[in-house]
PDB file of N, CA and C in Angstrom:
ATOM      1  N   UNK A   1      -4.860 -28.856  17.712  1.00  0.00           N
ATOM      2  CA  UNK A   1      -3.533 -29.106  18.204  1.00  0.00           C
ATOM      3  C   UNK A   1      -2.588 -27.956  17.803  1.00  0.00           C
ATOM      4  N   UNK A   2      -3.161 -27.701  17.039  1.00  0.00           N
ATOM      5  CA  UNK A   2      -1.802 -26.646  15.726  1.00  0.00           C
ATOM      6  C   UNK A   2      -2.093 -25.470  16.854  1.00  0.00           C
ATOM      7  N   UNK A   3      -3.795 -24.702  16.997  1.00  0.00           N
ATOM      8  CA  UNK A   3      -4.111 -23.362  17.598  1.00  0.00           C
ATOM      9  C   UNK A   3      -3.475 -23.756  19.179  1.00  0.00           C
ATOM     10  N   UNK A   4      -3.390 -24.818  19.744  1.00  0.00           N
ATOM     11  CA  UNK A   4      -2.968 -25.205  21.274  1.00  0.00           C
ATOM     12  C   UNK A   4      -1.408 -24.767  21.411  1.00  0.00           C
ATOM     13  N   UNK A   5      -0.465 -25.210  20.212  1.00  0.00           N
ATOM     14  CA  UNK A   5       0.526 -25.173  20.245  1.00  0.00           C
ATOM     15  C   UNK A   5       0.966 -24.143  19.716  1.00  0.00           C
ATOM     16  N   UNK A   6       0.536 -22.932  19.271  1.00  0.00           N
ATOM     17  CA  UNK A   6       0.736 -21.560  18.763  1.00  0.00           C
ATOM     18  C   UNK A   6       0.392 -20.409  20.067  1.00  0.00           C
ATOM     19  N   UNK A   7      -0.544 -20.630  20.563  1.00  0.00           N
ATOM     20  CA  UNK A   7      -0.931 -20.222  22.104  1.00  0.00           C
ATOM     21  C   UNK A   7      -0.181 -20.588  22.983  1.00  0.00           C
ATOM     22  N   UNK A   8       0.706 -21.580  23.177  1.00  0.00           N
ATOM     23  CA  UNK A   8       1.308 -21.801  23.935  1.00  0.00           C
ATOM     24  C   UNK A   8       2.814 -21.151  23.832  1.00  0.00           C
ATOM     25  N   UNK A   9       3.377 -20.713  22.450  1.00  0.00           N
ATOM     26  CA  UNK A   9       4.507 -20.823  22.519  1.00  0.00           C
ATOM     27  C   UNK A   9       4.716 -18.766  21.414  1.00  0.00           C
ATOM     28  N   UNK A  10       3.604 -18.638  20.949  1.00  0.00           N
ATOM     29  CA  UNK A  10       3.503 -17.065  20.552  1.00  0.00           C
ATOM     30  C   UNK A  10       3.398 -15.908  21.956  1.00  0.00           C
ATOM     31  N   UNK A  11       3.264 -16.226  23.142  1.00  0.00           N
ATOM     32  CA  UNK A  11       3.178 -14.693  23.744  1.00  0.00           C
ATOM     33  C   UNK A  11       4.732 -15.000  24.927  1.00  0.00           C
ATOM     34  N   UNK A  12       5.495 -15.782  24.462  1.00  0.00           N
ATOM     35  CA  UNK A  12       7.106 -15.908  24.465  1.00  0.00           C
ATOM     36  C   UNK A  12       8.240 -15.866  23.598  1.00  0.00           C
ATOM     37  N   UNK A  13       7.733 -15.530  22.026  1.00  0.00           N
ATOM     38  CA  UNK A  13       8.022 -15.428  21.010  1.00  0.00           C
ATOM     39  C   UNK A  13       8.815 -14.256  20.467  1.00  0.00           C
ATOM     40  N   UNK A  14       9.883 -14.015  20.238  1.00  0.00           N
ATOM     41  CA  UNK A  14      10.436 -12.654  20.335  1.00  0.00           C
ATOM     42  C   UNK A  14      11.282 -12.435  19.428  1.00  0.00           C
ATOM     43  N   UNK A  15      11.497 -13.517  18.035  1.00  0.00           N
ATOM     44  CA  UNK A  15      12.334 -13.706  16.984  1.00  0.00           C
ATOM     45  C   UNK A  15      11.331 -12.933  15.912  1.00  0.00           C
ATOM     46  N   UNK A  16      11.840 -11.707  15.459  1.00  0.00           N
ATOM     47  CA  UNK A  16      10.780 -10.793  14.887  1.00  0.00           C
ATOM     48  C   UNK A  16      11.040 -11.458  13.788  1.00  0.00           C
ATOM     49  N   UNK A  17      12.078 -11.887  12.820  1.00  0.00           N
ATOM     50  CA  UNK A  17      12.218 -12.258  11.833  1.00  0.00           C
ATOM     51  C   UNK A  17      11.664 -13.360  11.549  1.00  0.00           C
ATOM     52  N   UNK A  18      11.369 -14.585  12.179  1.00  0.00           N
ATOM     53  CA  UNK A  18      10.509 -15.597  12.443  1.00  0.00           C
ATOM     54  C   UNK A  18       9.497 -15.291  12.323  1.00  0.00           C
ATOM     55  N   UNK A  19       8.618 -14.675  13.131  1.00  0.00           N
ATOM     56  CA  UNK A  19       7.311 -14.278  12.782  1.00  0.00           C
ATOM     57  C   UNK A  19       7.052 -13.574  11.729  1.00  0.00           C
ATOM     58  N   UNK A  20       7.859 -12.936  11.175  1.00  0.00           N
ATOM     59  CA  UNK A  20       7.492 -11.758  10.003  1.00  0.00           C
ATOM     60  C   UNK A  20       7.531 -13.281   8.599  1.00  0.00           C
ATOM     61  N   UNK A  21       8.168 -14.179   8.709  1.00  0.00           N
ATOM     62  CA  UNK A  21       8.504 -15.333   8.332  1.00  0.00           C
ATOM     63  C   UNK A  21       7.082 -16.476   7.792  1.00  0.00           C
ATOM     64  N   UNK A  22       6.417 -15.880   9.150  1.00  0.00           N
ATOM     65  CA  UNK A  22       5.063 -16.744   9.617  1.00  0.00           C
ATOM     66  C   UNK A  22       4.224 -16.423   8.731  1.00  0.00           C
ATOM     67  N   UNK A  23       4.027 -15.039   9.117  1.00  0.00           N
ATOM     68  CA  UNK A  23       3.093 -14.533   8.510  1.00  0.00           C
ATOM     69  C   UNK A  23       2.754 -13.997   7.497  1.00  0.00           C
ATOM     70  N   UNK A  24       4.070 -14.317   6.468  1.00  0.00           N
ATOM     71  CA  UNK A  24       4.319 -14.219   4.959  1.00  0.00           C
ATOM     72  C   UNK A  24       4.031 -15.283   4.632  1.00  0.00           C
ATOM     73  N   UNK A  25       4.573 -16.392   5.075  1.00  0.00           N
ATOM     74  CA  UNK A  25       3.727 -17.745   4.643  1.00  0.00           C
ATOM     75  C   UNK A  25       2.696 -18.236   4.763  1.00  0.00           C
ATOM     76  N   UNK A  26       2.330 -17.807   5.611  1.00  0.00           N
ATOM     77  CA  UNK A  26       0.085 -17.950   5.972  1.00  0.00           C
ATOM     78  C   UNK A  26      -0.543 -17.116   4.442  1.00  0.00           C
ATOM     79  N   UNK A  27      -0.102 -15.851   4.841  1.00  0.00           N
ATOM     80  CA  UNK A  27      -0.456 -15.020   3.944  1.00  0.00           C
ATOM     81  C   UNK A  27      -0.202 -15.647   2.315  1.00  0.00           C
ATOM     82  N   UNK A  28       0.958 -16.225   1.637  1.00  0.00           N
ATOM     83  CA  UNK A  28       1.446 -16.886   0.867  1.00  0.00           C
ATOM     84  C   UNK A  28      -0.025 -17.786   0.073  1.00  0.00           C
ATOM     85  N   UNK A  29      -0.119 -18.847   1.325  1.00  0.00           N
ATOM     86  CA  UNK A  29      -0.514 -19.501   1.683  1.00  0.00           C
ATOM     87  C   UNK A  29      -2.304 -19.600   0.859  1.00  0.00           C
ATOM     88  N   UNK A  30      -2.657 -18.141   1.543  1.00  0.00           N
ATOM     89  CA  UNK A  30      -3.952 -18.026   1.594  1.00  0.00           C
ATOM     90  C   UNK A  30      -3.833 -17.977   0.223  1.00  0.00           C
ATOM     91  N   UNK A  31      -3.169 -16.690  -0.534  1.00  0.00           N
ATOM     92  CA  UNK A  31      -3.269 -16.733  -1.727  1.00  0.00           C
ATOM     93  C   UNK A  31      -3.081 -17.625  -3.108  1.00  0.00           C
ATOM     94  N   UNK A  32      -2.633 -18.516  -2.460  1.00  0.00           N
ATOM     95  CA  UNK A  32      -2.596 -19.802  -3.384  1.00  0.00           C
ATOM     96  C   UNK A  32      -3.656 -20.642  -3.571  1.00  0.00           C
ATOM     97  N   UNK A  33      -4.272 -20.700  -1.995  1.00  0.00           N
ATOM     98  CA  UNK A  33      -5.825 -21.137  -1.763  1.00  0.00           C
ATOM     99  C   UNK A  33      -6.510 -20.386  -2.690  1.00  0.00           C
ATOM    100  N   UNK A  34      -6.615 -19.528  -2.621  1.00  0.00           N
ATOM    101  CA  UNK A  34      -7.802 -18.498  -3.131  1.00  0.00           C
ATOM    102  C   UNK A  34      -7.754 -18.293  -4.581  1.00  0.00           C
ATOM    103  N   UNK A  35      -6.437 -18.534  -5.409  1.00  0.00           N
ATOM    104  CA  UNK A  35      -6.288 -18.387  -6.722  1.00  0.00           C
ATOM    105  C   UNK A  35      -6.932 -19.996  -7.619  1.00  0.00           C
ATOM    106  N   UNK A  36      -6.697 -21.001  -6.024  1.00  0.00           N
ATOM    107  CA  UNK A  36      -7.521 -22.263  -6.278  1.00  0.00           C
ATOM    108  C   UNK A  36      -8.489 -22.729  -6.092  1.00  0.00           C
ATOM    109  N   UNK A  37      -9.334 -21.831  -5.993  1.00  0.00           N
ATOM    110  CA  UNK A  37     -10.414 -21.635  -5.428  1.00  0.00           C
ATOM    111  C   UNK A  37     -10.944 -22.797  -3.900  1.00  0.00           C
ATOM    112  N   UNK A  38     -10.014 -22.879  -3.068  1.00  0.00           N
ATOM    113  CA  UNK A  38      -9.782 -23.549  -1.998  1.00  0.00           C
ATOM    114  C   UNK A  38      -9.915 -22.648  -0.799  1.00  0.00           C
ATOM    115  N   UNK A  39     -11.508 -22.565  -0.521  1.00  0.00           N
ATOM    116  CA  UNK A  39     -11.431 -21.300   0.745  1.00  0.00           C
ATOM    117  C   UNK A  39     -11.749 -21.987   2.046  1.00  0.00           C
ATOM    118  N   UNK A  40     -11.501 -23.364   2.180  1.00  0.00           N
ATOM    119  CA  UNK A  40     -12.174 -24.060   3.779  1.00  0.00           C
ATOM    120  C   UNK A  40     -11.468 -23.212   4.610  1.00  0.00           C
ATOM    121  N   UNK A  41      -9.826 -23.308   4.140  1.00  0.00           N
ATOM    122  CA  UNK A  41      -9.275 -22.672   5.430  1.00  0.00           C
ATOM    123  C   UNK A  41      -9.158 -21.438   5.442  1.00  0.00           C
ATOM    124  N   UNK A  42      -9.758 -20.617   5.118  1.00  0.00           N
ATOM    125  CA  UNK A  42      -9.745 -19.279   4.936  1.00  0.00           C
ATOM    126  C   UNK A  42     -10.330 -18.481   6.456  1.00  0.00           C
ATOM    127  N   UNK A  43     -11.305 -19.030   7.274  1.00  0.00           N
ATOM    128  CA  UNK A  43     -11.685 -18.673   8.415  1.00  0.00           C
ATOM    129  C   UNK A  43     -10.263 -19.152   9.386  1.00  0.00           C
ATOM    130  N   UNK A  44      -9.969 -20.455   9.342  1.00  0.00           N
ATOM    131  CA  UNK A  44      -8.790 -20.691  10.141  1.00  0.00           C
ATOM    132  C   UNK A  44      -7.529 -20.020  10.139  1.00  0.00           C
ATOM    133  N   UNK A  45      -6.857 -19.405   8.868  1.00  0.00           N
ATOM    134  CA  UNK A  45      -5.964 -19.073   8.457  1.00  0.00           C
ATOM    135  C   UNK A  45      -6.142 -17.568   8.713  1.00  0.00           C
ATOM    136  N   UNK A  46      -6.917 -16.708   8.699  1.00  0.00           N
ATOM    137  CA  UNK A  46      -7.774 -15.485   9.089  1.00  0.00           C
ATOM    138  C   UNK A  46      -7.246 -15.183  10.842  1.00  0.00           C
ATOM    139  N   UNK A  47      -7.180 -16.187  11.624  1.00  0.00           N
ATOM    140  CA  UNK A  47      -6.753 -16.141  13.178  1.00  0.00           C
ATOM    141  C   UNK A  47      -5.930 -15.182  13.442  1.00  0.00           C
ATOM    142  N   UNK A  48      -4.802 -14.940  12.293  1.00  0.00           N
ATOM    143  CA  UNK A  48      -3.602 -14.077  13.163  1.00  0.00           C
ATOM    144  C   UNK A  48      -4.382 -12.672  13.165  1.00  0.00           C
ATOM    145  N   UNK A  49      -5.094 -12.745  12.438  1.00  0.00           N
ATOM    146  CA  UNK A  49      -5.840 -11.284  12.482  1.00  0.00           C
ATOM    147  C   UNK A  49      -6.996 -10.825  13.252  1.00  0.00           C
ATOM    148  N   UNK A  50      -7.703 -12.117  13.717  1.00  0.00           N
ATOM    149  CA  UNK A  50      -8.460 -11.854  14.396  1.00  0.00           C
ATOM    150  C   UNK A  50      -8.423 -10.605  15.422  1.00  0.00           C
ATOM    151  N   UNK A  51      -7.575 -10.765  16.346  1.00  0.00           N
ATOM    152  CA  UNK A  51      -7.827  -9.569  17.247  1.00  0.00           C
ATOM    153  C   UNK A  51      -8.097  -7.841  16.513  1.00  0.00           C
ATOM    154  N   UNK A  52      -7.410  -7.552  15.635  1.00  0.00           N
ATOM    155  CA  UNK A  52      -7.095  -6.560  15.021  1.00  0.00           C
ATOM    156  C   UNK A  52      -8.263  -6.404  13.812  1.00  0.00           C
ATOM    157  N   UNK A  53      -8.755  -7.147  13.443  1.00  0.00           N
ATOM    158  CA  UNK A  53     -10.280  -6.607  12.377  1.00  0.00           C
ATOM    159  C   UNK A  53      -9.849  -6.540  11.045  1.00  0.00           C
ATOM    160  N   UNK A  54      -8.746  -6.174  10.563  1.00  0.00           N
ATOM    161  CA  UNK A  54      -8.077  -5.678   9.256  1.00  0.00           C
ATOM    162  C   UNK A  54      -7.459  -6.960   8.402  1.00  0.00           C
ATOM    163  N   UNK A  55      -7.370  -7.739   8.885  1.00  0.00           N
ATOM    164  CA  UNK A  55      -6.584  -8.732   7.564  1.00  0.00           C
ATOM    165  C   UNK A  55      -5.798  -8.352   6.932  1.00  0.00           C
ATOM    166  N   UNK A  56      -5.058  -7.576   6.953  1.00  0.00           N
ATOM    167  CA  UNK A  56      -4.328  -6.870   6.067  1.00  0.00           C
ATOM    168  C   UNK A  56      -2.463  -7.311   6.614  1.00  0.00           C
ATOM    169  N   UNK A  57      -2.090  -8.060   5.650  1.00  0.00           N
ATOM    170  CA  UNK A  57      -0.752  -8.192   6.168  1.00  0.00           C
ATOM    171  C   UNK A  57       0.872  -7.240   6.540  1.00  0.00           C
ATOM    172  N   UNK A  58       0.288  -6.252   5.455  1.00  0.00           N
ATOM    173  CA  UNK A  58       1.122  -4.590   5.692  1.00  0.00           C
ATOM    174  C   UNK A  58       1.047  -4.025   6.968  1.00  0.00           C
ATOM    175  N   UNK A  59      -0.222  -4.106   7.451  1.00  0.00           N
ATOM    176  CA  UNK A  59      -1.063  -3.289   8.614  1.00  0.00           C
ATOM    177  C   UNK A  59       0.110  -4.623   9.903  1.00  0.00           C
ATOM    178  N   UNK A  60      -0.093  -5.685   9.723  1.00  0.00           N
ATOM    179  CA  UNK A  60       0.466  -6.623  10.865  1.00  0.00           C
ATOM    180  C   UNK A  60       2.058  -6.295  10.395  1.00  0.00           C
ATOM    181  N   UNK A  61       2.391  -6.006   9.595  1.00  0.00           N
ATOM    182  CA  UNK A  61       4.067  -5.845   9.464  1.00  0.00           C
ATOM    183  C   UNK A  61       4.460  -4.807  10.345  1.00  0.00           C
ATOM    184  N   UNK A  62       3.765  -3.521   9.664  1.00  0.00           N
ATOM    185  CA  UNK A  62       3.588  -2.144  10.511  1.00  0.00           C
ATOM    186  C   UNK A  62       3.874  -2.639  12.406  1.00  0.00           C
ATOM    187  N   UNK A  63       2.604  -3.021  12.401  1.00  0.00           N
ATOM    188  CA  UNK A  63       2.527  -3.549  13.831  1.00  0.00           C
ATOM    189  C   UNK A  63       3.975  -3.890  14.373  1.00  0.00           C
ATOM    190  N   UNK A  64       4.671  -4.950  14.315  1.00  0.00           N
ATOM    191  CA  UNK A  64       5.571  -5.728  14.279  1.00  0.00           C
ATOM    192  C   UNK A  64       6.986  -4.956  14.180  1.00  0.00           C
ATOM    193  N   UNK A  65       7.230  -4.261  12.938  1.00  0.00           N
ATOM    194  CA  UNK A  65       8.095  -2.922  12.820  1.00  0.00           C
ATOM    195  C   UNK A  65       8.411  -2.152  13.806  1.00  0.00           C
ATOM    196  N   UNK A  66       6.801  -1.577  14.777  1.00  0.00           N
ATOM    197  CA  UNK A  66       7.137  -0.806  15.811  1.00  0.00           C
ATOM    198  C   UNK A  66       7.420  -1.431  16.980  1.00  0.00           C
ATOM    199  N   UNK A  67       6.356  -2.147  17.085  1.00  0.00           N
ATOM    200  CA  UNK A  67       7.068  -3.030  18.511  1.00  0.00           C
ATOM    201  C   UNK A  67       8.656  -3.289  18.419  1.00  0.00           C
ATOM    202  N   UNK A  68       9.240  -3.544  17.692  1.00  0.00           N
ATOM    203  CA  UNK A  68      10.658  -4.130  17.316  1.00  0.00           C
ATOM    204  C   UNK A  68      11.301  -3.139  17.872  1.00  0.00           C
ATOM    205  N   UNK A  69      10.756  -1.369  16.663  1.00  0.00           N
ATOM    206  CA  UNK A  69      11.637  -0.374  17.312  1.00  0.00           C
ATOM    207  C   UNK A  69      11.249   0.336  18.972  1.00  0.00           C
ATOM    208  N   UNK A  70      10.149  -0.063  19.237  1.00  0.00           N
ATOM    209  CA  UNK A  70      10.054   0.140  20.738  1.00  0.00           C
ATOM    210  C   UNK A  70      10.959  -0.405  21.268  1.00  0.00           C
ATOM    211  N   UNK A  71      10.854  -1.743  21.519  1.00  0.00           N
ATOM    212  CA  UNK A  71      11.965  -2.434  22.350  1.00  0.00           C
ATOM    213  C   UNK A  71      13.369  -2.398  22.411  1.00  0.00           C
ATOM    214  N   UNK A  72      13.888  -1.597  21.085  1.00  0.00           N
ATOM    215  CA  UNK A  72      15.043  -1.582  20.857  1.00  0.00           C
ATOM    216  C   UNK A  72      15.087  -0.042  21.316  1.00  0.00           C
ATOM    217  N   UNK A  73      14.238   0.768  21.533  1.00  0.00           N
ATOM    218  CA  UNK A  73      14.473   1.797  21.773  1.00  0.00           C
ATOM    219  C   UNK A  73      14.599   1.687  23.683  1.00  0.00           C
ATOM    220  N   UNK A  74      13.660   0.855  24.056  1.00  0.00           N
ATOM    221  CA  UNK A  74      13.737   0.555  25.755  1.00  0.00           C
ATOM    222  C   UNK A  74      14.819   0.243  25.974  1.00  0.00           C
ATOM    223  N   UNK A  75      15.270  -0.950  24.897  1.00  0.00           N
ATOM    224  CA  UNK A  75      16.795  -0.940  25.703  1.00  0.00           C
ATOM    225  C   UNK A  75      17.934  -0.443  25.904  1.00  0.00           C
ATOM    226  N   UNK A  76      17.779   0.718  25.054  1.00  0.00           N
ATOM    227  CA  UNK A  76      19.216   1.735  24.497  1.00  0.00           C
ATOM    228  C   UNK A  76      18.662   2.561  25.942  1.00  0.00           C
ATOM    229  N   UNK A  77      17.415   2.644  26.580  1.00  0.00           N
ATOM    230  CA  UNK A  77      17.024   3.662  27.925  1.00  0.00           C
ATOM    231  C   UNK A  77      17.579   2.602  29.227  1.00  0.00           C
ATOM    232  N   UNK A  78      18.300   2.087  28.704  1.00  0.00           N
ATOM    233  CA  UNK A  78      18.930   1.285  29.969  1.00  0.00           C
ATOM    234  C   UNK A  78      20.683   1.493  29.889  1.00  0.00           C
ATOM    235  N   UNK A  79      21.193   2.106  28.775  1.00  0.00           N
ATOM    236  CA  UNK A  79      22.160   2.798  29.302  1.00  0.00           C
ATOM    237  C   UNK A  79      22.195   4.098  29.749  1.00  0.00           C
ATOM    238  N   UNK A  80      23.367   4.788  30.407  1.00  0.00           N
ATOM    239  CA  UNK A  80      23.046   6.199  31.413  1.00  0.00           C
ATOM    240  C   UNK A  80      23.116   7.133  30.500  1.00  0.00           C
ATOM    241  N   UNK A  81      24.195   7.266  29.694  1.00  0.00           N
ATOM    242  CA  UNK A  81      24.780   8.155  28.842  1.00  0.00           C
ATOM    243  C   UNK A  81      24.090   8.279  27.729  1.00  0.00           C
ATOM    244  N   UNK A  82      23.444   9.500  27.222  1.00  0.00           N
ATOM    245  CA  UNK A  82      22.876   9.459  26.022  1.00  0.00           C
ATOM    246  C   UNK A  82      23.855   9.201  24.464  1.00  0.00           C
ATOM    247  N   UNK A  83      25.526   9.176  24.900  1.00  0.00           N
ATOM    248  CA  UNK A  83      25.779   8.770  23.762  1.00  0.00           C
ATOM    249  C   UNK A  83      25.499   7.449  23.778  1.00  0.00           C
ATOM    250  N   UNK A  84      25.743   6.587  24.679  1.00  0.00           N
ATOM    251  CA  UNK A  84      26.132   5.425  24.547  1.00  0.00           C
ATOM    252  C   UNK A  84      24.296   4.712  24.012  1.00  0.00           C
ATOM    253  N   UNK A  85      23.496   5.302  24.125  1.00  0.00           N
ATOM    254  CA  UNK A  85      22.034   4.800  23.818  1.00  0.00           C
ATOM    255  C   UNK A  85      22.458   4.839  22.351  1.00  0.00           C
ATOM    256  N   UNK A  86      22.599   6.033  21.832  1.00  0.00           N
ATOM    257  CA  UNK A  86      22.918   6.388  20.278  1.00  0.00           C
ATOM    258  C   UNK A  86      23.592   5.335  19.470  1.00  0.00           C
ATOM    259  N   UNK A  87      24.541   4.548  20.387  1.00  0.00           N
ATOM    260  CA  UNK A  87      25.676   3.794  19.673  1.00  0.00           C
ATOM    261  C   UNK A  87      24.746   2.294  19.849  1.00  0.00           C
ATOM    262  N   UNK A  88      24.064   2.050  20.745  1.00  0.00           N
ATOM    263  CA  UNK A  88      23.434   0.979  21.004  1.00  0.00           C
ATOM    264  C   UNK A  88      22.567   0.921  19.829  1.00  0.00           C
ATOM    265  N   UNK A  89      22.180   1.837  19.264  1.00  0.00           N
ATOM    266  CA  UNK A  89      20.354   2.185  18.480  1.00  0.00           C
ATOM    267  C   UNK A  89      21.320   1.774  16.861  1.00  0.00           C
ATOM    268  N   UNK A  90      22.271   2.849  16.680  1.00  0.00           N
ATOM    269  CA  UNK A  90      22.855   2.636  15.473  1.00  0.00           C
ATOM    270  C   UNK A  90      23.477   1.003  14.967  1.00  0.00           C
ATOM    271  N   UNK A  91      24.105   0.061  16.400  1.00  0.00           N
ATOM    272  CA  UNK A  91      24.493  -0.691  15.835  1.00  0.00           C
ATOM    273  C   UNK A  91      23.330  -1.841  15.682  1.00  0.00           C
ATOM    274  N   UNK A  92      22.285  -1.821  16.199  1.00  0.00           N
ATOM    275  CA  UNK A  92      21.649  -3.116  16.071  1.00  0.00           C
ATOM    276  C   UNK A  92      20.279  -2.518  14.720  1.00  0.00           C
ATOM    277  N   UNK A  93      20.731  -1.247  14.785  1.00  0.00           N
ATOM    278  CA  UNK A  93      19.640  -0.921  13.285  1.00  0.00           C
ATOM    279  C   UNK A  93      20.189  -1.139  12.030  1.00  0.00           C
ATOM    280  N   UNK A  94      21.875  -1.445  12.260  1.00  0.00           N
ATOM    281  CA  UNK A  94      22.775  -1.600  11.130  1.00  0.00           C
ATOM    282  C   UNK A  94      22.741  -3.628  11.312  1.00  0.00           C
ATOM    283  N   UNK A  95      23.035  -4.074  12.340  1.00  0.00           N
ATOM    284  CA  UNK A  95      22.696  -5.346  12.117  1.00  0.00           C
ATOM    285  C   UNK A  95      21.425  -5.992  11.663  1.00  0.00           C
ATOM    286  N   UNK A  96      20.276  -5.018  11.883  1.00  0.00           N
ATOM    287  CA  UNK A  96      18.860  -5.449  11.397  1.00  0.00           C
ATOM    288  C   UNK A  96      19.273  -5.672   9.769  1.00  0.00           C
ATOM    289  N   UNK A  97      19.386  -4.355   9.427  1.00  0.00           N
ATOM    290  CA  UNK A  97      19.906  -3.610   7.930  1.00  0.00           C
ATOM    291  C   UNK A  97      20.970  -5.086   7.258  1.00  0.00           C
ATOM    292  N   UNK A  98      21.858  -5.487   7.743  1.00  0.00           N
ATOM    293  CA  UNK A  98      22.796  -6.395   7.311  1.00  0.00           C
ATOM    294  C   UNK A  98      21.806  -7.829   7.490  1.00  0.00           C
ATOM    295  N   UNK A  99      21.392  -7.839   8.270  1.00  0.00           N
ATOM    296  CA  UNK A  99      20.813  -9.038   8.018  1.00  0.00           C
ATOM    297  C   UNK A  99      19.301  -9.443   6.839  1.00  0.00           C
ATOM    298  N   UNK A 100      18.746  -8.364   7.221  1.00  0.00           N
ATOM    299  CA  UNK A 100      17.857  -8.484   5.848  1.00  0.00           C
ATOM    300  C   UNK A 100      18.097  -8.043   4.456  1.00  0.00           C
ATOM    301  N   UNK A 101      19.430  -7.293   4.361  1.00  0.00           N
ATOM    302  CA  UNK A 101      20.243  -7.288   2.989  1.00  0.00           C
ATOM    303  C   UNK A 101      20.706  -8.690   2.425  1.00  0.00           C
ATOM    304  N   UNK A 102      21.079  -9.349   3.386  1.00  0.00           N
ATOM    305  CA  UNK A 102      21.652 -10.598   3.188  1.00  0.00           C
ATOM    306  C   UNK A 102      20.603 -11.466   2.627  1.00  0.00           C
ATOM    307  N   UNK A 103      19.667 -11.915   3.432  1.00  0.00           N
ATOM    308  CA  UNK A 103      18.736 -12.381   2.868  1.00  0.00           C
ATOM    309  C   UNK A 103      17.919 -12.057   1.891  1.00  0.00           C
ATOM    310  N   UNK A 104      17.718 -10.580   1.565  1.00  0.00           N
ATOM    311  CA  UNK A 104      17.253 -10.506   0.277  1.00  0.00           C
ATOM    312  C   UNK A 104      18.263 -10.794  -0.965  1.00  0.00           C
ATOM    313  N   UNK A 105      19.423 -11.225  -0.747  1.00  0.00           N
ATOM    314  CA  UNK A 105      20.248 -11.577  -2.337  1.00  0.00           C
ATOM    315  C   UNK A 105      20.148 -13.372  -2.282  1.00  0.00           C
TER     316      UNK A 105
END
């Protein structure tokens, strides 16, 4: 039910902070298992990585990081003026910046 309802609602999913969210807590997760020596779900919990081979949760941040700045870079190519891309790029890299300052205090 859980993998039905993650498939259904991850390739519309576009709240980077949410997912980066996710997958600190899986990750969390595992390691609490594993320090308890509790590995059933260790194949299940393993899924977000599946496609990618690496398990590695840095490597999926990375991932995630760029896509973010891709898209934010596509959309600053939807204004005409190359200043006005500049001003687009600076303010939502400063709202990224403010918002995960915030949350880290």
């Amino acid at each position: 039910m859980i993998d039905e309802h993650f498939n259904a609602i991850l390739p519309n999913f576009f709240d980077a902070i949410g997912l980066m969210l996710m997958i600190r807590i899986t990750h969390q997760q595992q390691l609490i298992m594993s320090r308890r020596r509790v590995p059933c779900l260790d194949s299940y919990l393993d899924k977000l990585n599946v496609n990618y081979g690496d398990g590695q949760l840095d490597l999926n941040l990375e991932r995630l990081r760029v896509a973010v700045d891709d898209l934010l870079v596509k959309l600053a190519r939807m204004f005409s003026r190359p200043k006005h891309q500049t001003i687009f790029l600076i303010n939502n890299y400063d709202m990224i910046l403010a918002v995960l300052e915030e949350e880290i205090k």
